[in-house]
Protein backbone atom coordinates (compact mmCIF):
# COMPACT_ATOMS: atom_id res chain seq x y z
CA UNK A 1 0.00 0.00 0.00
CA UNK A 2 1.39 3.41 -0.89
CA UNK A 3 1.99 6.26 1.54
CA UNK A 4 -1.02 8.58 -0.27
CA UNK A 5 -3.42 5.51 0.30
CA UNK A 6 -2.43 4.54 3.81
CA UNK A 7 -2.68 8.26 4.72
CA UNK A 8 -6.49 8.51 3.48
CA UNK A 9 -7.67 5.16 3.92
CA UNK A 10 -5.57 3.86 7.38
CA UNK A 11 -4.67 0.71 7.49
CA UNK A 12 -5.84 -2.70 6.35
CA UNK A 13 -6.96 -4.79 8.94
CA UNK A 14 -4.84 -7.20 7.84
CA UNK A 15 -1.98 -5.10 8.45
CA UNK A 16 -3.46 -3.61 11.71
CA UNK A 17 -4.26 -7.27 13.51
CA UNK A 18 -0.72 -8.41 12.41
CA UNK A 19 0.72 -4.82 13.84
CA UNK A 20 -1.33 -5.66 17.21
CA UNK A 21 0.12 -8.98 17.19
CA UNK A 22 3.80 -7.65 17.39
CA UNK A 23 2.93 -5.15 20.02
CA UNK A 24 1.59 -8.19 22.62
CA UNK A 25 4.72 -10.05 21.67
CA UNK A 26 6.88 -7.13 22.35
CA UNK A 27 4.42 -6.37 26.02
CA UNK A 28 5.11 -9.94 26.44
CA UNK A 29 8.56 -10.10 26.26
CA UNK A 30 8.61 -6.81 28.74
CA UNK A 31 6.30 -8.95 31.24
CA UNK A 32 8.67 -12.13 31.11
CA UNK A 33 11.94 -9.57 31.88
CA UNK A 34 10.15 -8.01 34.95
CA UNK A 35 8.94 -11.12 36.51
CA UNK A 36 12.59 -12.25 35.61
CA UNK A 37 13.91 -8.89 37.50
CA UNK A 38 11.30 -9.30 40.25
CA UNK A 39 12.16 -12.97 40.65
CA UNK A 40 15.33 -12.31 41.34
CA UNK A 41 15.22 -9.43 43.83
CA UNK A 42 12.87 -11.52 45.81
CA UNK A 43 15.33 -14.46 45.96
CA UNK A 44 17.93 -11.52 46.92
CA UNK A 45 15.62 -10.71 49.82
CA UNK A 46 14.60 -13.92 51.21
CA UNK A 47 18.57 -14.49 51.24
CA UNK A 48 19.29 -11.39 53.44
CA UNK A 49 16.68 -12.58 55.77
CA UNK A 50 18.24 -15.52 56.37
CA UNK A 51 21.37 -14.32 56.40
CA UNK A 52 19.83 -12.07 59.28
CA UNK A 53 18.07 -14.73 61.03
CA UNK A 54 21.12 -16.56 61.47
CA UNK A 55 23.08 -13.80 63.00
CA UNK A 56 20.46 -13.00 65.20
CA UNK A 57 20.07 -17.03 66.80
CA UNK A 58 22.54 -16.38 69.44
CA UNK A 59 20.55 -13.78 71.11
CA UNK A 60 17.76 -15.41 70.82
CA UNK A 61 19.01 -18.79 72.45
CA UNK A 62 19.65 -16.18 75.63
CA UNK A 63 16.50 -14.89 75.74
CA UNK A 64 14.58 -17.83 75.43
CA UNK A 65 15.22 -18.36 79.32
CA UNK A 66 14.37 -15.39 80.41
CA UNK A 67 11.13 -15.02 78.21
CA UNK A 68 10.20 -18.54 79.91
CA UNK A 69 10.28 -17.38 82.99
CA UNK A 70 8.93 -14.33 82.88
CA UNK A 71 5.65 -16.08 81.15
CA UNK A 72 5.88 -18.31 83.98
CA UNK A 73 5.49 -15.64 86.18
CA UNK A 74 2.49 -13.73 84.43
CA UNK A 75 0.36 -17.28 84.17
């Protein structure tokens, strides 16, 4: 289709559903990168928590004592 016709006329719809095709390939390919990205940062996170929760065991196995007995002491 020339440039005059396409400028009066628009598009086919041929050319229109096939143009609409390539853009929810392209959004699709977008949506597959984020949940990629997002993926990943979660992973990153649930490592720093453990990575926390394994520094902060120590002070917990001292506590655990004193929490005992101080529930003994409210029931």
């Amino acid at each position: 289709m020339d440039v005059f016709s396409k400028m009066m006329f628009g598009d086919s719809p041929k050319q229109t559903a096939e143009n609409e095709e390539q853009q929810e390939e392209e959004v699709s390919e977008t949506n597959d990168d984020e949940e990629t990205i997002q993926y990943m940062h979660i992973m990153d996170q649930i490592g720093s928590i453990m990575n926390s929760l394994d520094q902060i065991k120590p002070a917990l196995k001292e506590l655990a004592p004193m929490i005992s007995a101080i529930k003994k002491k409210i029931m």
